[in-house]
N, C-alpha and C. Protein backbone atom coordinates (compact mmCIF):
# COMPACT_ATOMS: atom_id res chain seq x y z
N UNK A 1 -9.10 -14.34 -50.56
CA UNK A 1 -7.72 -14.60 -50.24
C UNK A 1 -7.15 -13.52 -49.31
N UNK A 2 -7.64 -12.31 -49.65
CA UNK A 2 -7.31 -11.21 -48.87
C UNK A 2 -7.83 -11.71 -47.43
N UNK A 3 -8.38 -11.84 -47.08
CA UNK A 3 -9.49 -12.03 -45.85
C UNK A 3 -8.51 -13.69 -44.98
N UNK A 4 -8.02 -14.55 -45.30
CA UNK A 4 -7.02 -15.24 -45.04
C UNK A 4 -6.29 -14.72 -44.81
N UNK A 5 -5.13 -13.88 -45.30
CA UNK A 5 -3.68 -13.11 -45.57
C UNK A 5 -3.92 -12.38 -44.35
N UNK A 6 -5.33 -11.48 -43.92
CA UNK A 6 -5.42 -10.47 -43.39
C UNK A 6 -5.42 -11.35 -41.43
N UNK A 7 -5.85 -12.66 -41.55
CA UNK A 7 -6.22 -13.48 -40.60
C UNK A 7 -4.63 -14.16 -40.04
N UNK A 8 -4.17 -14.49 -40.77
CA UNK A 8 -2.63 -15.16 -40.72
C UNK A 8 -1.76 -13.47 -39.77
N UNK A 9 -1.84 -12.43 -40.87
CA UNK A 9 -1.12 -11.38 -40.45
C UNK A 9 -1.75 -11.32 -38.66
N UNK A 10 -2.52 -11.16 -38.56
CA UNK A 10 -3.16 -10.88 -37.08
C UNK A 10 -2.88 -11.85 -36.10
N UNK A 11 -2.55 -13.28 -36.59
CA UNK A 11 -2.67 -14.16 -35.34
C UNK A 11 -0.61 -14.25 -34.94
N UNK A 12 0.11 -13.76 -36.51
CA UNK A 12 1.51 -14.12 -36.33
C UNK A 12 1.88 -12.63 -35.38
N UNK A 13 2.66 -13.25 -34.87
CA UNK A 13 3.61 -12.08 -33.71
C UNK A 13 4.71 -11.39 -34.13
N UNK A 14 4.14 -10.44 -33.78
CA UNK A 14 5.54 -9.25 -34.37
C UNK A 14 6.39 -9.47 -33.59
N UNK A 15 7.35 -9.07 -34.42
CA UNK A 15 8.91 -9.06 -34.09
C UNK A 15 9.79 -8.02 -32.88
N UNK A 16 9.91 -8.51 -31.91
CA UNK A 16 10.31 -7.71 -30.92
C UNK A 16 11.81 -8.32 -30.60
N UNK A 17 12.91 -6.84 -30.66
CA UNK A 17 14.34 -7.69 -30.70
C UNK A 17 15.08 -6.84 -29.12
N UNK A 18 15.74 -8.04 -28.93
CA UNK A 18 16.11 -7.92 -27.52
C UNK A 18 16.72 -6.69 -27.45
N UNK A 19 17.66 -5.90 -27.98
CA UNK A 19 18.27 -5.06 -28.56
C UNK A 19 18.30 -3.83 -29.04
N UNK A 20 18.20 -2.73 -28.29
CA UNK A 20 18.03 -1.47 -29.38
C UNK A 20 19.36 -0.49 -29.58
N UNK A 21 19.22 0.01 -30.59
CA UNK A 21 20.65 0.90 -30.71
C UNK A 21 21.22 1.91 -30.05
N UNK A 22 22.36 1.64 -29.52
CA UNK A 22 22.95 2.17 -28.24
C UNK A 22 22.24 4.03 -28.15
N UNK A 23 22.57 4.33 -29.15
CA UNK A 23 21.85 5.92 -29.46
C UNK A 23 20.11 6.29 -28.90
N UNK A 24 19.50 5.12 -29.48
CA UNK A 24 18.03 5.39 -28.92
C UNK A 24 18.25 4.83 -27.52
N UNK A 25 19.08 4.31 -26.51
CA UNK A 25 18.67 3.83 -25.46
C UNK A 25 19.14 5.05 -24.30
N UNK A 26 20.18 5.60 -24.71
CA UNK A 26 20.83 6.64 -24.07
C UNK A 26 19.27 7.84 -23.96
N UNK A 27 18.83 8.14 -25.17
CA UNK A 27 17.46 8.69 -24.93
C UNK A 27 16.55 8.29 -23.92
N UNK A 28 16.16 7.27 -24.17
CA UNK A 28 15.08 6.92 -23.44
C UNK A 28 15.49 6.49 -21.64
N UNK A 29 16.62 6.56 -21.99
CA UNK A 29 16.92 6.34 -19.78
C UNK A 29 17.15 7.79 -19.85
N UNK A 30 17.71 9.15 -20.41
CA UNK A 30 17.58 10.40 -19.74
C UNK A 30 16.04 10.95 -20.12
N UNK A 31 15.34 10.43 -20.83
CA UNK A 31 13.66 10.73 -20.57
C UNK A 31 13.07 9.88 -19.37
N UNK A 32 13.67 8.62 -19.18
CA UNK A 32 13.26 7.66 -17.70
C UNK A 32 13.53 9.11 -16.35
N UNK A 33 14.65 9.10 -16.71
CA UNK A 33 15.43 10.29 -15.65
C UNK A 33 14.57 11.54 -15.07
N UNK A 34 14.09 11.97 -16.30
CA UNK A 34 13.68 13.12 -16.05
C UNK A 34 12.01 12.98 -15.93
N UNK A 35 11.44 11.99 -15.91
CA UNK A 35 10.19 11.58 -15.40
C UNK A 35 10.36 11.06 -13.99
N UNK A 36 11.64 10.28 -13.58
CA UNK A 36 10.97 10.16 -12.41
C UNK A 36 11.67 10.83 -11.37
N UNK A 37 12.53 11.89 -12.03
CA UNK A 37 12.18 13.27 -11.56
C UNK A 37 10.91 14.17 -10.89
N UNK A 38 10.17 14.02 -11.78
CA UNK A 38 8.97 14.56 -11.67
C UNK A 38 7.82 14.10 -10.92
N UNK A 39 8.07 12.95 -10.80
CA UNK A 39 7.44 11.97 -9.84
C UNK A 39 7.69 12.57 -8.44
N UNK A 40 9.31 12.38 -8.09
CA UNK A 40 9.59 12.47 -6.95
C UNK A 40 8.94 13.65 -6.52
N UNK A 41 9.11 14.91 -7.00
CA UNK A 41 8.41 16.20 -7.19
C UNK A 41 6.89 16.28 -6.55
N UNK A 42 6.20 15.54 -7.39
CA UNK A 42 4.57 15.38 -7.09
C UNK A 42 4.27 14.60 -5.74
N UNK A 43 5.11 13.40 -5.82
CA UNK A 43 4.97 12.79 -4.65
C UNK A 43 5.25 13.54 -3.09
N UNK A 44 6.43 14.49 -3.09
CA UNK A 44 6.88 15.24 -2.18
C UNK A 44 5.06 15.94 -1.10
N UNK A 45 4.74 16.75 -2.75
CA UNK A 45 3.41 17.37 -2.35
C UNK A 45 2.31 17.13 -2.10
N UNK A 46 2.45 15.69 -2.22
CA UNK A 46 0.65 15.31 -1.98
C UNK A 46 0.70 14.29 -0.91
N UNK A 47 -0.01 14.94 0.01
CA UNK A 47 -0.36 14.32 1.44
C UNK A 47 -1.56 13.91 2.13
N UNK A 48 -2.26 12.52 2.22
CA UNK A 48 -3.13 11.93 2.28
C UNK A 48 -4.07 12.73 3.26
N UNK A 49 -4.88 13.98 3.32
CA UNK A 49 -5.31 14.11 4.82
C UNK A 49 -6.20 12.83 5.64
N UNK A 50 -6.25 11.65 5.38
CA UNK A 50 -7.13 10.72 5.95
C UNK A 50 -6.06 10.10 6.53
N UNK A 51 -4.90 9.83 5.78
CA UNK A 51 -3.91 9.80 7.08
C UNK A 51 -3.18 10.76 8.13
N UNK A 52 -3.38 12.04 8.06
CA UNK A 52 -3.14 12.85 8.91
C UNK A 52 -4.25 12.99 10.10
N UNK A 53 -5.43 12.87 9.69
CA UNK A 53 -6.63 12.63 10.71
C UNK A 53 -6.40 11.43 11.54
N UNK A 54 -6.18 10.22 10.71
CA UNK A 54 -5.94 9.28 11.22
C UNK A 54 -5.20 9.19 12.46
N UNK A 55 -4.05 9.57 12.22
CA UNK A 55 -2.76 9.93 12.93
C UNK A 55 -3.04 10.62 14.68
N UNK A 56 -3.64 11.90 14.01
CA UNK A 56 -4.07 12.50 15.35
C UNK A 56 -5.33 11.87 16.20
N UNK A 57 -6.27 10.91 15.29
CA UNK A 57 -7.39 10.80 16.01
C UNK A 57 -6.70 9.08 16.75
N UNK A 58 -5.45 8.72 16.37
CA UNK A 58 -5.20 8.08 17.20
C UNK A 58 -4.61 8.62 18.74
N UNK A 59 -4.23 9.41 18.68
CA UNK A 59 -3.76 9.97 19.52
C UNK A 59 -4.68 10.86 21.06
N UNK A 60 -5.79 10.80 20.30
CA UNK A 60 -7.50 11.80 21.16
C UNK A 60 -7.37 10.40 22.68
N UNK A 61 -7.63 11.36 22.90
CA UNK A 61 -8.19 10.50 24.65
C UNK A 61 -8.97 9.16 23.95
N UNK A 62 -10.16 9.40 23.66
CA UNK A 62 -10.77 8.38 23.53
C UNK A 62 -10.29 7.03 22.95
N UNK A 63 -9.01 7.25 22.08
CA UNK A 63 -8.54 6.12 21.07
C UNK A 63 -7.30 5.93 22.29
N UNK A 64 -6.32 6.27 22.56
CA UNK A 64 -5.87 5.85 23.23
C UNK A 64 -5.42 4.50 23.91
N UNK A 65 -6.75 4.73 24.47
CA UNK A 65 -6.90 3.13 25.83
C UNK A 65 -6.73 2.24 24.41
N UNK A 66 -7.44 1.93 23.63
CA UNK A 66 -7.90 0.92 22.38
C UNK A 66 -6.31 0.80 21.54
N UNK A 67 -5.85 2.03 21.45
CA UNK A 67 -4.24 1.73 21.05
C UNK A 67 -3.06 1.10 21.80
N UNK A 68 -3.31 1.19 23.17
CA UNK A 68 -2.75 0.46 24.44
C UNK A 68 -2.87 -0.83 24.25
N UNK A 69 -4.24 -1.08 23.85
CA UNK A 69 -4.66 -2.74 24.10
C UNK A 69 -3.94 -3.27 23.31
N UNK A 70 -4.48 -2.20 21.82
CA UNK A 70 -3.74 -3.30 20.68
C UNK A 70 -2.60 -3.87 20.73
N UNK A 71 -1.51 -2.53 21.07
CA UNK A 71 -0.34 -3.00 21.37
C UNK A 71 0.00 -3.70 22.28
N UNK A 72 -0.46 -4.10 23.58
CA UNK A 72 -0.06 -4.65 24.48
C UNK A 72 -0.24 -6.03 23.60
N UNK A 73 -1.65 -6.66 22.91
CA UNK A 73 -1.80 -7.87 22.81
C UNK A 73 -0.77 -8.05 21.20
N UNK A 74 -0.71 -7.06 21.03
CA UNK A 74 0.68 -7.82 20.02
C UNK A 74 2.23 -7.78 20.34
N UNK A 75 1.85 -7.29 21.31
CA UNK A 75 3.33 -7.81 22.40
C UNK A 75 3.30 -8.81 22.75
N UNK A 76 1.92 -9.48 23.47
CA UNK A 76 2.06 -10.35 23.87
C UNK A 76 1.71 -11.91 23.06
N UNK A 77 1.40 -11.53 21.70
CA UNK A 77 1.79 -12.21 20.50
C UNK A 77 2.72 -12.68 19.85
N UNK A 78 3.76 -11.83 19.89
CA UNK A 78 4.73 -11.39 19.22
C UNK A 78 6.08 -12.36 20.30
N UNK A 79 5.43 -12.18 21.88
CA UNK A 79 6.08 -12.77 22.52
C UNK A 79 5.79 -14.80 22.59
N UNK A 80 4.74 -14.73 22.24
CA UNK A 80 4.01 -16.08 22.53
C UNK A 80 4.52 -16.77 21.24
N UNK A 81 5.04 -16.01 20.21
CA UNK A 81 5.52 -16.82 18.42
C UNK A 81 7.02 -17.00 19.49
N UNK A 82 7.46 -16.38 20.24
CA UNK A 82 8.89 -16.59 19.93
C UNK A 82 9.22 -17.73 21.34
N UNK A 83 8.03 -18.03 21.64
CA UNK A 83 8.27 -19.67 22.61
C UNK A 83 8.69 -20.45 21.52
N UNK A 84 9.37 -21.79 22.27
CA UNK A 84 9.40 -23.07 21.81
C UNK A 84 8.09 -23.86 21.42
N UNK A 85 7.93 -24.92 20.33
CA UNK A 85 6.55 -25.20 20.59
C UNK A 85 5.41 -24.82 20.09
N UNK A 86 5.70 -22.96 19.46
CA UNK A 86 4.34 -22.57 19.30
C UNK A 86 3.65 -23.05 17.87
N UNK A 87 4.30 -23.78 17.23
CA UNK A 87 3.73 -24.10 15.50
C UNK A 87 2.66 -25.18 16.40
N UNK A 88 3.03 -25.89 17.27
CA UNK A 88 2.33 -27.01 17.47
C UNK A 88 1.10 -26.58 18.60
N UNK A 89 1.16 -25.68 18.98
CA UNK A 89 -0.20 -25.09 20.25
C UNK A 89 -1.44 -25.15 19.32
N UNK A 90 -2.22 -25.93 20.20
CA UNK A 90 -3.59 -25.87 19.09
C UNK A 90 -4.44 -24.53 18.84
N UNK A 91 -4.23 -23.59 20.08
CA UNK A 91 -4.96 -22.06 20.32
C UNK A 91 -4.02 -21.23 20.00
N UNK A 92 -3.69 -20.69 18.90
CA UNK A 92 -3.54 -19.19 18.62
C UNK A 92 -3.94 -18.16 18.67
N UNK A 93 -3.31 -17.25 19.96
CA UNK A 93 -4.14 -15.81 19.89
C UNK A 93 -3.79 -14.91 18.80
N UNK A 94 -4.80 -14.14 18.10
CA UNK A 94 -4.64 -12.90 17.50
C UNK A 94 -5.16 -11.92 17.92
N UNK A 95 -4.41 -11.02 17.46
CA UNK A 95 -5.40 -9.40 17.98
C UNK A 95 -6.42 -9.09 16.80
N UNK A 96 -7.00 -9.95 16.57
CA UNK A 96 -8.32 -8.86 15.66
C UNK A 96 -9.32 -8.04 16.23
N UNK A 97 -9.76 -8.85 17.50
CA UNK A 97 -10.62 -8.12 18.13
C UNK A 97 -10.35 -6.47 18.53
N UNK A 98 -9.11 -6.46 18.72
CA UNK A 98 -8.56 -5.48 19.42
C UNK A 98 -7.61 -4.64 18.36
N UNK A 99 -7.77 -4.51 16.96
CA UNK A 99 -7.73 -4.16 15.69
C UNK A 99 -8.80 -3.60 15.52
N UNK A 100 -9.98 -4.21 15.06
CA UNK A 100 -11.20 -3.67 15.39
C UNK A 100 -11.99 -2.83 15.78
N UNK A 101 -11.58 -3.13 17.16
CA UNK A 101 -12.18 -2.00 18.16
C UNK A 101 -11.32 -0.53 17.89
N UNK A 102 -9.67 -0.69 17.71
CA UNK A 102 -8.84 0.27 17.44
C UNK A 102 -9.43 1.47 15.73
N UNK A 103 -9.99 0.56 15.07
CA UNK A 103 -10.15 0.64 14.00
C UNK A 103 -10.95 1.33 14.18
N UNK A 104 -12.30 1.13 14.86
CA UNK A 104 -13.88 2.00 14.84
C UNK A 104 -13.91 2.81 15.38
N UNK A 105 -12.38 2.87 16.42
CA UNK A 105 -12.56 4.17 17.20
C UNK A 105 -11.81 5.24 16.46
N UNK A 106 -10.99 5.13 15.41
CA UNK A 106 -10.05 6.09 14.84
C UNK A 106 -11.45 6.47 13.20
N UNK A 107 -12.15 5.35 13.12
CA UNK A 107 -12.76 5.97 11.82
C UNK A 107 -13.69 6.69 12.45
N UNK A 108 -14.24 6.18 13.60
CA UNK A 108 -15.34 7.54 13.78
C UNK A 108 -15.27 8.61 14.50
N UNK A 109 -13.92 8.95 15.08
CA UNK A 109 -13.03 10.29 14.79
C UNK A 109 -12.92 10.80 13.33
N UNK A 110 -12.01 10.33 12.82
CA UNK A 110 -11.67 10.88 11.39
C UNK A 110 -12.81 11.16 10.54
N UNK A 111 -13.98 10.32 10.19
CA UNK A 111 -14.97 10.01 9.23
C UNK A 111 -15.56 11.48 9.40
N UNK A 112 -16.36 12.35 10.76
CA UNK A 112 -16.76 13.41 10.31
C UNK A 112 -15.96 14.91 10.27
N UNK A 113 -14.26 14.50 10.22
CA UNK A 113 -13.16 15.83 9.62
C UNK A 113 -13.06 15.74 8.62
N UNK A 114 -13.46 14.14 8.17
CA UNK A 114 -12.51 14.17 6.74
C UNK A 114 -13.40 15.32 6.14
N UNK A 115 -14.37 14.89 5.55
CA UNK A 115 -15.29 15.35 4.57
C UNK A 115 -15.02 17.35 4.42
N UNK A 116 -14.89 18.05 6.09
CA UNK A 116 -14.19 19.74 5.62
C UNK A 116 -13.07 19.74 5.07
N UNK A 117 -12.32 18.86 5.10
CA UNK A 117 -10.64 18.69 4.47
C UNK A 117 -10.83 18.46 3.04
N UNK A 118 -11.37 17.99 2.27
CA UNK A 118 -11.56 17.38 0.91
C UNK A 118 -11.78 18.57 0.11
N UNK A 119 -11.23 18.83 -0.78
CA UNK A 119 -11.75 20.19 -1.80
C UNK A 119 -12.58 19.14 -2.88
């Protein structure tokens, strides 16, 4: 019988009330408070260096031209959505190619700094 009782107790759902008493809630938003306090804190200090590599190795001669492209062809994307017409054009250009290429040229800059940056 125990072994029933114990089966019933487990499958029924505890009682959770919309409601808590004004006293415990005042607690728990100045403990909310003062955690994400502390958050903001931590977050301030910690700075991705793979995006700081990133950043500059877009910027190296070599990435450059490849950052030009990209942007030019999502200009000229960006310009081609805002024709009349364009839901119905059967050829849509995207820039992936030119994502891509932007992409391989900034990771294989960054890929052999990262690794002295990393403690």
């Amino acid at each position: 019988m125990a072994f029933v009782r114990d089966l019933i107790e487990a499958l029924t759902p505890t009682t959770a009330y919309a409601e808590t008493p004004a006293d415990v809630t005042e607690d728990v938003e100045d403990a909310e408070d003062e955690e994400d306090e502390d958050e903001d804190e931590d977050e301030d200090e910690l700075v991705d260096p793979l995006d700081t590599l990133r950043e500059e190795c877009s910027k190296t001669a070599s990435c450059v031209p490849r950052v030009e492209q990209y942007q030019a062809c999502v200009d000229r994307v960006t310009k081609e959505q805002e024709e009349p017409g364009y839901e119905s054009k059967h050829y849509k250009e995207d820039c992936v190619e030119e994502y891509f290429h932007l992409q391989e040229c900034i990771n294989g800059c960054s890929a052999p700094k990262l690794f002295h940056k990393l403690k």
